[in-house]
PDB file of N, CA and C in Angstrom:
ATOM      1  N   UNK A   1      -1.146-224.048 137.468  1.00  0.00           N
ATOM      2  CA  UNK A   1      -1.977-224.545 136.382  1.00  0.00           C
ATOM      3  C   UNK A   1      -2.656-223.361 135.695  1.00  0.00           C
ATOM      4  N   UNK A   2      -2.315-223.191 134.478  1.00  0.00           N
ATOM      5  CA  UNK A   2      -2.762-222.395 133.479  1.00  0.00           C
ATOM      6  C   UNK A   2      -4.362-222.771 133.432  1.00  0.00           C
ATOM      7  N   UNK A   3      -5.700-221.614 133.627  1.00  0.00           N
ATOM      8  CA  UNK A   3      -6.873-222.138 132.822  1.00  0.00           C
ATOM      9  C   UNK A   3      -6.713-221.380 131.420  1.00  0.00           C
ATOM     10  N   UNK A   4      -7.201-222.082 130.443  1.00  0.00           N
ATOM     11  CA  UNK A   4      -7.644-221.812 129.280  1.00  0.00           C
ATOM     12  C   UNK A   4      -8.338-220.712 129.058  1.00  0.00           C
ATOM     13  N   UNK A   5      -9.154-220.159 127.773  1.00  0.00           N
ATOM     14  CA  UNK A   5     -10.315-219.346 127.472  1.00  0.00           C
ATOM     15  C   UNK A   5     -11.322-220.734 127.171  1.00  0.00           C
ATOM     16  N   UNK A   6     -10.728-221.685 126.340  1.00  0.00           N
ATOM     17  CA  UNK A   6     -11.798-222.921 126.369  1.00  0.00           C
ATOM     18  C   UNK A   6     -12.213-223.475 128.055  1.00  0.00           C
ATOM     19  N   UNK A   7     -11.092-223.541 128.626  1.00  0.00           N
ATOM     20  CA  UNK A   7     -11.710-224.473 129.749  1.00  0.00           C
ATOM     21  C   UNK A   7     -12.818-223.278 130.719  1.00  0.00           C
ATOM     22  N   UNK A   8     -12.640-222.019 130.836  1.00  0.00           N
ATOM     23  CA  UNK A   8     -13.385-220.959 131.141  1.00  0.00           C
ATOM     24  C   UNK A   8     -14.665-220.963 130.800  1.00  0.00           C
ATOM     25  N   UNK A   9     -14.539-221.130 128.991  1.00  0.00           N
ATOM     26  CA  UNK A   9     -15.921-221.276 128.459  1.00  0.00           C
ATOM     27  C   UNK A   9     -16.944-222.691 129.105  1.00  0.00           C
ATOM     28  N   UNK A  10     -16.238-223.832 129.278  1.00  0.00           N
ATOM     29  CA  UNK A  10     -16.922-224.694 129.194  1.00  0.00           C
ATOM     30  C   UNK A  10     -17.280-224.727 130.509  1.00  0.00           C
ATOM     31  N   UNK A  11     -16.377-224.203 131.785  1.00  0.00           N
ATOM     32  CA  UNK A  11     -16.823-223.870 133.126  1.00  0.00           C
ATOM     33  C   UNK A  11     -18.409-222.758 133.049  1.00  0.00           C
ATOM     34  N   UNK A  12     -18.011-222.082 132.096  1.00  0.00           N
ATOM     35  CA  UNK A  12     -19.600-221.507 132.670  1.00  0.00           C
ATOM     36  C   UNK A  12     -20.602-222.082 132.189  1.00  0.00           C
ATOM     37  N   UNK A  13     -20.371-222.878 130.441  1.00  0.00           N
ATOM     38  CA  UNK A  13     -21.673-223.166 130.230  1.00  0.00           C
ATOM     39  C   UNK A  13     -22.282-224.476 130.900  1.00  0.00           C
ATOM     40  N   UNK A  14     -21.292-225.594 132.296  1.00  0.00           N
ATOM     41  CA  UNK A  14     -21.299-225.895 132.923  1.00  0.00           C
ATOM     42  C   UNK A  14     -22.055-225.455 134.212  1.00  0.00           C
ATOM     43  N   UNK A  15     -21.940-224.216 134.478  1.00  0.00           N
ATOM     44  CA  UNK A  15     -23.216-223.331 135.287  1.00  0.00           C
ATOM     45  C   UNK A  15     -24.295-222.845 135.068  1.00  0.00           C
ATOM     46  N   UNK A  16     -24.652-222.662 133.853  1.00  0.00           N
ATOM     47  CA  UNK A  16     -25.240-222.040 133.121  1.00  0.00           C
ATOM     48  C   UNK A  16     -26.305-223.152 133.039  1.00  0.00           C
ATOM     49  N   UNK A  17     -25.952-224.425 132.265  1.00  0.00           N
ATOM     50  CA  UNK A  17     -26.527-225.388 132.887  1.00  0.00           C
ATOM     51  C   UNK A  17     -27.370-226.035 134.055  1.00  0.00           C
ATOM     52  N   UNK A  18     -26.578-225.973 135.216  1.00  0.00           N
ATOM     53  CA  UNK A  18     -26.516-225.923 136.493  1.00  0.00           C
ATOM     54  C   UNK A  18     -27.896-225.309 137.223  1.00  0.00           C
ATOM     55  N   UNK A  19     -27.756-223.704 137.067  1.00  0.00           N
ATOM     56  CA  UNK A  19     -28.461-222.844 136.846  1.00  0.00           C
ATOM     57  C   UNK A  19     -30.258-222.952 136.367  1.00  0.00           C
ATOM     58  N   UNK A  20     -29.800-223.123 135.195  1.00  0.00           N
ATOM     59  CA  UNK A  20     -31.281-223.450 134.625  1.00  0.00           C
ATOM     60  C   UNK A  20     -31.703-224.889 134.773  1.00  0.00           C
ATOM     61  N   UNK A  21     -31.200-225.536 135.418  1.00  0.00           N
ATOM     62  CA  UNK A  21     -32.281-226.885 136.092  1.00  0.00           C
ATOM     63  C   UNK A  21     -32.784-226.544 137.448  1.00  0.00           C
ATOM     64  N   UNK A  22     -32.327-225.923 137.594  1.00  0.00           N
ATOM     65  CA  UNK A  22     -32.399-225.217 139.014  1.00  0.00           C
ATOM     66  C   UNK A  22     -33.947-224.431 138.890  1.00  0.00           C
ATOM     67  N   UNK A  23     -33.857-223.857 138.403  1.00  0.00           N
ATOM     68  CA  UNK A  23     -35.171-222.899 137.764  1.00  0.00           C
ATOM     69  C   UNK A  23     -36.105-223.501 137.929  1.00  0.00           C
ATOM     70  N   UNK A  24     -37.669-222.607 138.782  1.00  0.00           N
ATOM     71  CA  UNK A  24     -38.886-223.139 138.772  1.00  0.00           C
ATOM     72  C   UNK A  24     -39.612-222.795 138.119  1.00  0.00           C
ATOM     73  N   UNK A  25     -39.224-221.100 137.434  1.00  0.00           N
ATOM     74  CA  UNK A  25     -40.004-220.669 136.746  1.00  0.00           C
ATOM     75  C   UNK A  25     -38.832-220.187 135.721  1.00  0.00           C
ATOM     76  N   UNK A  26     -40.156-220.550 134.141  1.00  0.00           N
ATOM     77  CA  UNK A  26     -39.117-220.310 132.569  1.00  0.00           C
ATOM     78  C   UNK A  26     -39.684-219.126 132.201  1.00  0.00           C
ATOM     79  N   UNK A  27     -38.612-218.366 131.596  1.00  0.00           N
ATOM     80  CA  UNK A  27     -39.032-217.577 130.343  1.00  0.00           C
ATOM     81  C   UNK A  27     -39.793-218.099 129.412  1.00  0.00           C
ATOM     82  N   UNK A  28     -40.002-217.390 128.623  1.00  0.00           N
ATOM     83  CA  UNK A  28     -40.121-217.717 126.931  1.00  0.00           C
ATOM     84  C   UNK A  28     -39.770-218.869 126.541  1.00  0.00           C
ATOM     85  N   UNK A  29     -38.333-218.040 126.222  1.00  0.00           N
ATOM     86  CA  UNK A  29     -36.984-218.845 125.696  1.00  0.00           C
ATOM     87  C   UNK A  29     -36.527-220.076 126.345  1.00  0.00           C
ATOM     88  N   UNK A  30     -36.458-219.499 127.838  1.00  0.00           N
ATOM     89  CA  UNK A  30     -36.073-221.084 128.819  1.00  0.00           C
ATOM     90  C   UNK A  30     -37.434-222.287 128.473  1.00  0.00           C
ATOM     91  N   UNK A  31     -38.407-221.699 128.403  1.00  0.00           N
ATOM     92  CA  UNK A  31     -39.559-223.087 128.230  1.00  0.00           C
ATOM     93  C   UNK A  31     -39.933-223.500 126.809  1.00  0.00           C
ATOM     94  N   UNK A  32     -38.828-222.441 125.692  1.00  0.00           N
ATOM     95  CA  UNK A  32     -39.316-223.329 124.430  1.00  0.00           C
ATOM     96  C   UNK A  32     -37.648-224.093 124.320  1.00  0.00           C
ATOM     97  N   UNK A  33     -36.596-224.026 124.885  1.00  0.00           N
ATOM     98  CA  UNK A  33     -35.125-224.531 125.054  1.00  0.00           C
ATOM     99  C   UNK A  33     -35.912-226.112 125.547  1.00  0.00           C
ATOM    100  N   UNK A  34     -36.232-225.547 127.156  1.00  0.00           N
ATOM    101  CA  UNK A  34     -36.334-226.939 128.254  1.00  0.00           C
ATOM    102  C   UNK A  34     -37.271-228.003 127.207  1.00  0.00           C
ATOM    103  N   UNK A  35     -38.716-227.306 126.461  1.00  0.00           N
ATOM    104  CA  UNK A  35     -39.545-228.394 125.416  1.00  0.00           C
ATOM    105  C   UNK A  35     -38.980-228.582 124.433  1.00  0.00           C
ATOM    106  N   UNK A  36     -37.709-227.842 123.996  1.00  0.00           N
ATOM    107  CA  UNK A  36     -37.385-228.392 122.229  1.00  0.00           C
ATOM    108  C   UNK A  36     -38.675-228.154 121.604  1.00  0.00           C
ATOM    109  N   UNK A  37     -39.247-226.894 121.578  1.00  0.00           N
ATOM    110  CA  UNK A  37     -40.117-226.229 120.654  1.00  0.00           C
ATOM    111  C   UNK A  37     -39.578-224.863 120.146  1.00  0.00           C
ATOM    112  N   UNK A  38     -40.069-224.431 118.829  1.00  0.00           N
ATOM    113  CA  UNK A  38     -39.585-223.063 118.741  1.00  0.00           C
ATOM    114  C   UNK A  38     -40.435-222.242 119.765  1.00  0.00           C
ATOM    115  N   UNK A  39     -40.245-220.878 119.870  1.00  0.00           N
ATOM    116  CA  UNK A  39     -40.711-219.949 120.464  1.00  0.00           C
ATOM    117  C   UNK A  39     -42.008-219.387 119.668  1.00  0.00           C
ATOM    118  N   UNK A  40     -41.706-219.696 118.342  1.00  0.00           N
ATOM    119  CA  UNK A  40     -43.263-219.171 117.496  1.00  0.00           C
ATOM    120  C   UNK A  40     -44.160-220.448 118.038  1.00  0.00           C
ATOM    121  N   UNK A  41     -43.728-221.536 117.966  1.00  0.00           N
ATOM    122  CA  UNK A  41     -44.978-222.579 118.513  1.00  0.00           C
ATOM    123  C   UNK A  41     -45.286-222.606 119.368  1.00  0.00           C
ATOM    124  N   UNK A  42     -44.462-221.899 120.916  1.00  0.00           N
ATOM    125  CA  UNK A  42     -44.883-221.985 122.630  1.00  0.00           C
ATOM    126  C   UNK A  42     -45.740-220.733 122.590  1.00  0.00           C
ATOM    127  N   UNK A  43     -45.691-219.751 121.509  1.00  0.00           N
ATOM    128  CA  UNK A  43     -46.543-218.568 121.985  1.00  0.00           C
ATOM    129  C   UNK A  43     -47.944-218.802 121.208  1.00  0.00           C
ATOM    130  N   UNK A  44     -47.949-220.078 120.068  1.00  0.00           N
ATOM    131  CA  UNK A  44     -49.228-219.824 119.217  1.00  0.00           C
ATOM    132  C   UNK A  44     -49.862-220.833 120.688  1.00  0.00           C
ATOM    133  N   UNK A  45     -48.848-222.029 120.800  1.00  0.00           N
ATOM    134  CA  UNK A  45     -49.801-222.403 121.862  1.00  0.00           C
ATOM    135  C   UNK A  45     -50.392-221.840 123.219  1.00  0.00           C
ATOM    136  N   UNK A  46     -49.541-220.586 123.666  1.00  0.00           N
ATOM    137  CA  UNK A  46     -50.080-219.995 124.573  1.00  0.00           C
ATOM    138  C   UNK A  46     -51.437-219.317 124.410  1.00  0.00           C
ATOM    139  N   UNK A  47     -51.175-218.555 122.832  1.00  0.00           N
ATOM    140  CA  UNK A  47     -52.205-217.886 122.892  1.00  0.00           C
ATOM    141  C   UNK A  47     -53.676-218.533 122.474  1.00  0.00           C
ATOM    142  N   UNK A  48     -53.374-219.804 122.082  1.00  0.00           N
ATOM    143  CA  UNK A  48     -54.395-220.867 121.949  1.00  0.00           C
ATOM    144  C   UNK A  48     -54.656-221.630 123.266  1.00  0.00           C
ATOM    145  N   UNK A  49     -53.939-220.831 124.626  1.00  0.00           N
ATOM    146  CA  UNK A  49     -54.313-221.853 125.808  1.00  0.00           C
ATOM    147  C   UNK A  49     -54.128-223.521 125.621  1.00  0.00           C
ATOM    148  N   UNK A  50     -53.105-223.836 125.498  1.00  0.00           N
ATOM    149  CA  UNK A  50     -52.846-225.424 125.160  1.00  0.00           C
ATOM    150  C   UNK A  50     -51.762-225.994 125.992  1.00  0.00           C
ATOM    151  N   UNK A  51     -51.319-225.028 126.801  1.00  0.00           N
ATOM    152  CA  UNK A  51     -50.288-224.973 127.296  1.00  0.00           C
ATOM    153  C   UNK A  51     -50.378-223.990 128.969  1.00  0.00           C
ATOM    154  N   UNK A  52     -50.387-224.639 129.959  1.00  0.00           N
ATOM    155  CA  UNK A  52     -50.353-223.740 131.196  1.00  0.00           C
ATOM    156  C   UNK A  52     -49.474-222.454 131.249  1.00  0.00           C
ATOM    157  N   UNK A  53     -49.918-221.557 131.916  1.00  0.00           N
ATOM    158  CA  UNK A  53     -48.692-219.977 131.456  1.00  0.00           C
ATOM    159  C   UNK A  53     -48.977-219.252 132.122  1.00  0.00           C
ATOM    160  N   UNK A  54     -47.933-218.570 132.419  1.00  0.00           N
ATOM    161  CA  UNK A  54     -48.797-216.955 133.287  1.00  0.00           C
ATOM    162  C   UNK A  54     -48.244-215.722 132.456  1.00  0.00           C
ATOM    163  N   UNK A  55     -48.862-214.824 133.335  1.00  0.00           N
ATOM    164  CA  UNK A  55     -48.528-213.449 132.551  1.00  0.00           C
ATOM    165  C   UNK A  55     -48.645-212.728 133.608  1.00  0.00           C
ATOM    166  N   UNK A  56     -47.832-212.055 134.742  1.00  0.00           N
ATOM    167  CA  UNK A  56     -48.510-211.199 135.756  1.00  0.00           C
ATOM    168  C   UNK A  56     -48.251-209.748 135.233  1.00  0.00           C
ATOM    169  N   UNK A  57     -47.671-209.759 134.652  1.00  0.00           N
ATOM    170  CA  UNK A  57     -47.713-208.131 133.773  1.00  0.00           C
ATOM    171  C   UNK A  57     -49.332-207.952 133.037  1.00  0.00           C
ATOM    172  N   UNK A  58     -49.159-208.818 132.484  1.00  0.00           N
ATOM    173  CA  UNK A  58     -50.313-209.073 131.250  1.00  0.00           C
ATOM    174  C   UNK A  58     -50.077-209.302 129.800  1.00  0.00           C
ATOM    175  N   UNK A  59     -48.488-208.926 129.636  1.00  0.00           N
ATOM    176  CA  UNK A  59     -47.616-209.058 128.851  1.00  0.00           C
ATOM    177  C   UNK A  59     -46.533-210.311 128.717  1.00  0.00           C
ATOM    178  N   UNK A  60     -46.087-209.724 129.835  1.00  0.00           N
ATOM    179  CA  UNK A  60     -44.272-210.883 129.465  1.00  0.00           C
ATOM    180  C   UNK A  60     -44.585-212.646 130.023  1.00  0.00           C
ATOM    181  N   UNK A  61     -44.627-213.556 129.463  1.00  0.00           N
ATOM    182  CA  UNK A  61     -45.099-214.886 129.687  1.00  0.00           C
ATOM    183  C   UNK A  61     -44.189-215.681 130.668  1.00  0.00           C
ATOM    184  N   UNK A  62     -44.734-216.517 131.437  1.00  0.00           N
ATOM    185  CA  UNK A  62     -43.678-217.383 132.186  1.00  0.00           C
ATOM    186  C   UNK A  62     -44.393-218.863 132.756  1.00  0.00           C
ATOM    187  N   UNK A  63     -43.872-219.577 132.630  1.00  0.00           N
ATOM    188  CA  UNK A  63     -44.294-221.514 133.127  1.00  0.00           C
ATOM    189  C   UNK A  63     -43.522-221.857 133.915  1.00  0.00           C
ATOM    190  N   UNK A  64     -44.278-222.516 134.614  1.00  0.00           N
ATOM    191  CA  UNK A  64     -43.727-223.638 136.098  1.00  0.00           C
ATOM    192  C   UNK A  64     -43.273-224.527 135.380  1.00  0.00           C
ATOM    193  N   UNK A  65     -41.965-225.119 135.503  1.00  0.00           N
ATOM    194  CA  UNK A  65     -41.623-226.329 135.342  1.00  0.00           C
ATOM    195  C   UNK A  65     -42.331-227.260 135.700  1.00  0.00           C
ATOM    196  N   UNK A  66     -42.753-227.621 136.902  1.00  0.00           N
ATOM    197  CA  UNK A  66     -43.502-228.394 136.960  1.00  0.00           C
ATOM    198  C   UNK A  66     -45.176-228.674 136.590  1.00  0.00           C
ATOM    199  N   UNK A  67     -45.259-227.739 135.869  1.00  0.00           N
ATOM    200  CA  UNK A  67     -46.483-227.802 134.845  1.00  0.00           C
ATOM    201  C   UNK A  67     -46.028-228.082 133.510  1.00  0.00           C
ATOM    202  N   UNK A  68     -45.012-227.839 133.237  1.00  0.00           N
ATOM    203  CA  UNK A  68     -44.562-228.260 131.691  1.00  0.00           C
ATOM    204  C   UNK A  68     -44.847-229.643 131.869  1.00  0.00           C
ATOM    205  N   UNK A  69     -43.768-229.710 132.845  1.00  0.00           N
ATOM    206  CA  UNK A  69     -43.567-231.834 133.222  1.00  0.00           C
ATOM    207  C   UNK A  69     -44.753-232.488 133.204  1.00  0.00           C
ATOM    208  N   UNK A  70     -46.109-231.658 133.590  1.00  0.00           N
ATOM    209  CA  UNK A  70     -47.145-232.530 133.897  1.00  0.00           C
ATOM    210  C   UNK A  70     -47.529-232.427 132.316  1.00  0.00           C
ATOM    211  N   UNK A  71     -47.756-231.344 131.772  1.00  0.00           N
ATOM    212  CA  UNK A  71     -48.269-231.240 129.972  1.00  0.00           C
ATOM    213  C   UNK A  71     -47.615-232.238 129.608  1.00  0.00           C
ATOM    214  N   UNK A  72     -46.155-232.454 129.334  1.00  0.00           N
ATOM    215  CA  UNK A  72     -45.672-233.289 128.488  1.00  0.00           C
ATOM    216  C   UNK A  72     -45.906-234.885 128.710  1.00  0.00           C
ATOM    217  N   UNK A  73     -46.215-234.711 130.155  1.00  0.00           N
ATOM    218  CA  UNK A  73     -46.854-236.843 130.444  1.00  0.00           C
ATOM    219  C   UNK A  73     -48.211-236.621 129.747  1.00  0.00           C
ATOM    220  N   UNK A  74     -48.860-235.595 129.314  1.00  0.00           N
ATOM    221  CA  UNK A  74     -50.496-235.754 128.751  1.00  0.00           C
ATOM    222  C   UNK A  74     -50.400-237.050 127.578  1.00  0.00           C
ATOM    223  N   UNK A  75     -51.234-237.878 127.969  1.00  0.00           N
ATOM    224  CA  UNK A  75     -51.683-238.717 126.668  1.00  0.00           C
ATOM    225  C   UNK A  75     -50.476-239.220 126.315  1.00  0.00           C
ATOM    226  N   UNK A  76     -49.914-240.481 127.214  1.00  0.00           N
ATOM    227  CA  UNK A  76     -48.874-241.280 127.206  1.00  0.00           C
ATOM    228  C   UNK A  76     -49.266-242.159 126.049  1.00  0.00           C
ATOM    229  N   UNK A  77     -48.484-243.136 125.430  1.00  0.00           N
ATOM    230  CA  UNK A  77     -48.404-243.843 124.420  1.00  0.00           C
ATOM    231  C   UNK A  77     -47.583-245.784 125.343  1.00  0.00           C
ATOM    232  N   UNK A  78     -48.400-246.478 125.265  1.00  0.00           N
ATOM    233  CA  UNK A  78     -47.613-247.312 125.800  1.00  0.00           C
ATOM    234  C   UNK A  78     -47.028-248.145 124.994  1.00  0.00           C
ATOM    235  N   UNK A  79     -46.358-248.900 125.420  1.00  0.00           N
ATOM    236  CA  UNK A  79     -45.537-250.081 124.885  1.00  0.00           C
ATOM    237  C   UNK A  79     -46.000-251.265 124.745  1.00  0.00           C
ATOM    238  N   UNK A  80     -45.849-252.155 123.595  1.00  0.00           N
ATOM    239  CA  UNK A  80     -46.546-253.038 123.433  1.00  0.00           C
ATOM    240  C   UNK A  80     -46.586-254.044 124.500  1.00  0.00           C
ATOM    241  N   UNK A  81     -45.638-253.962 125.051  1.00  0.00           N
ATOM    242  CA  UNK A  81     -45.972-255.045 126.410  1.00  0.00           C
ATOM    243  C   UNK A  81     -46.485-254.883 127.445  1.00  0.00           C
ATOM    244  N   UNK A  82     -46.923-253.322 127.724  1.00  0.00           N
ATOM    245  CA  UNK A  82     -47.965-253.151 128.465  1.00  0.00           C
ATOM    246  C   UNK A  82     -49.424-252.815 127.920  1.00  0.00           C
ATOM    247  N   UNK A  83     -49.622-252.883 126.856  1.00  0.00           N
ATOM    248  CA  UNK A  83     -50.857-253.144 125.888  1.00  0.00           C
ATOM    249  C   UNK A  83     -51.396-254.743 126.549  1.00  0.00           C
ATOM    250  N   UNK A  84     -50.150-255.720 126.489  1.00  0.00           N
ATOM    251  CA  UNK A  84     -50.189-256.889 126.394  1.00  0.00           C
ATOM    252  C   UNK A  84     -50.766-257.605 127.651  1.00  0.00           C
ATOM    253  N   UNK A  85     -50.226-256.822 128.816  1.00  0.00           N
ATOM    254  CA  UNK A  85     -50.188-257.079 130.586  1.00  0.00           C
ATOM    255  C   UNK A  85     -51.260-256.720 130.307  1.00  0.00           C
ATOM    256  N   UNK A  86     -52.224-255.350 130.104  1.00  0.00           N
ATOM    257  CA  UNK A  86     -53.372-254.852 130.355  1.00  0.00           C
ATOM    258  C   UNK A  86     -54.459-255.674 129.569  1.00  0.00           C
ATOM    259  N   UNK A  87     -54.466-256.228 128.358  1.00  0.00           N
ATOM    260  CA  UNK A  87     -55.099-257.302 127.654  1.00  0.00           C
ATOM    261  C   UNK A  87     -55.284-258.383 128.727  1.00  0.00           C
ATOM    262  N   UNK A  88     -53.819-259.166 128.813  1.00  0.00           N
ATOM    263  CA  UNK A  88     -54.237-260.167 129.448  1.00  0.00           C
ATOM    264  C   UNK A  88     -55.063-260.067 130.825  1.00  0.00           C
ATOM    265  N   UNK A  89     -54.691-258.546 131.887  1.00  0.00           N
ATOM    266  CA  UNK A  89     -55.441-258.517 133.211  1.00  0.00           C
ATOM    267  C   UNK A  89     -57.018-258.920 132.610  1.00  0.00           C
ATOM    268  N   UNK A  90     -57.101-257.672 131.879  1.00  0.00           N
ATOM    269  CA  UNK A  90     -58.336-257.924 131.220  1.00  0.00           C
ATOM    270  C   UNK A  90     -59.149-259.195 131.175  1.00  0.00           C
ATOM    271  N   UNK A  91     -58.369-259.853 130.251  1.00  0.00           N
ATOM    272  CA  UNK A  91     -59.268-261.252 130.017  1.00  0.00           C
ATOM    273  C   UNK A  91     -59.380-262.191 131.345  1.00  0.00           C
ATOM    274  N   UNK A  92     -58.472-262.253 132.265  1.00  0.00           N
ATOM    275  CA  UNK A  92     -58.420-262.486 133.414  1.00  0.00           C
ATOM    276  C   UNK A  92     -59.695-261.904 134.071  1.00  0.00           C
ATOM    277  N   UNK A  93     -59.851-260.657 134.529  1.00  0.00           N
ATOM    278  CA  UNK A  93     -60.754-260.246 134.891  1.00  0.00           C
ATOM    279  C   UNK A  93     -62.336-260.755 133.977  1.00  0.00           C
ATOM    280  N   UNK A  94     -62.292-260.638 132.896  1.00  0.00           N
ATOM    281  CA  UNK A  94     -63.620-261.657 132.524  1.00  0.00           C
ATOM    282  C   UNK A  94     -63.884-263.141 132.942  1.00  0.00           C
ATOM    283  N   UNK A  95     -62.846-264.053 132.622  1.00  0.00           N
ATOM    284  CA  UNK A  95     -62.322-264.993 132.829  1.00  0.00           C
ATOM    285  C   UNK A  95     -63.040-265.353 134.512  1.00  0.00           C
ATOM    286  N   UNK A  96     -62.581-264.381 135.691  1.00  0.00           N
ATOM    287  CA  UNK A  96     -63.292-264.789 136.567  1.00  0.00           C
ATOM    288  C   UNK A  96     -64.212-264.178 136.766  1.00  0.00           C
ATOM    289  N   UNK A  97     -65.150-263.361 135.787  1.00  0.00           N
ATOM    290  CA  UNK A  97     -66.174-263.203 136.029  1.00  0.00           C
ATOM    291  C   UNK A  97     -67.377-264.188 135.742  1.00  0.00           C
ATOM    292  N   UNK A  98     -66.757-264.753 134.571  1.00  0.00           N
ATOM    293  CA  UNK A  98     -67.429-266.081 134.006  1.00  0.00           C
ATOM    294  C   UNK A  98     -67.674-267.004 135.037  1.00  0.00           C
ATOM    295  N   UNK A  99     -66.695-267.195 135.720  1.00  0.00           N
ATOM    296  CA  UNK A  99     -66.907-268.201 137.000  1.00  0.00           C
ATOM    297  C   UNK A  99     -67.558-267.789 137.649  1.00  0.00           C
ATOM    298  N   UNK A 100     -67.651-266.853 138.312  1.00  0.00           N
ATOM    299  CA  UNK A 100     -68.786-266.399 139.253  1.00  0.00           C
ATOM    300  C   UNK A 100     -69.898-266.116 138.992  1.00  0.00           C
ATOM    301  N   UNK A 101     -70.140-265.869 137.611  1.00  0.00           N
ATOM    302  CA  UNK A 101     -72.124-265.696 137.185  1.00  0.00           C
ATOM    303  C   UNK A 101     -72.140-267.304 137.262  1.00  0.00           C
ATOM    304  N   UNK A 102     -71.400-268.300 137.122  1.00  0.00           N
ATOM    305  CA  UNK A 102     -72.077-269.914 136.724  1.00  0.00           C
ATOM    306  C   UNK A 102     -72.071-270.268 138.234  1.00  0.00           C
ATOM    307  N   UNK A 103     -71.632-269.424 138.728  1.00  0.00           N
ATOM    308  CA  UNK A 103     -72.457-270.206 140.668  1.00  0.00           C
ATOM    309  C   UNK A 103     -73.324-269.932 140.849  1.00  0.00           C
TER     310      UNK A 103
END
């Protein structure tokens, strides 16, 4: 079986892949790729602290994945049907509070 130069290519960027999920700690580049941000916006936000980061040089920047993951759950947005569940607990919860001040 003949490999290709295509099937070669797509084997590495198959690792390459691989690779960088693997990763605990991003570059730059790897943590404005992994957010789908440019790199001018991960560094204004760095340097605006908006964003967790290190620097052990003092220079070259780097993020925990698992601090990105936690930034990006900040200030969830829900769905109207859990707007809806949380309404109704709600009124529920008044509902038997009403009963219990009239004893």
């Amino acid at each position: 079986m003949e490999i290709t130069n295509k099937d070669l290519l797509t084997r590495i960027e198959t690792l390459e892949r691989l690779v960088f999920l693997a990763k605990e700690v991003l570059s730059l580049e790897e943590a404005s790729i992994y957010l789908d941000i440019s790199r001018s916006t991960l560094y204004k936000m760095t340097s605006a602290k908006q964003i967790p980061h290190y620097k052990p040089n003092g220079k070259i920047i780097y993020f925990e994945k698992s601090e990105l993951n936690n930034w990006m759950r900040q200030n969830p947005v829900k769905s109207l049907a859990q707007i809806e569940e949380d309404a109704a607990a709600y009124l529920a919860k008044l509902d038997k509070a009403k009963i219990e001040n009239k004893r």
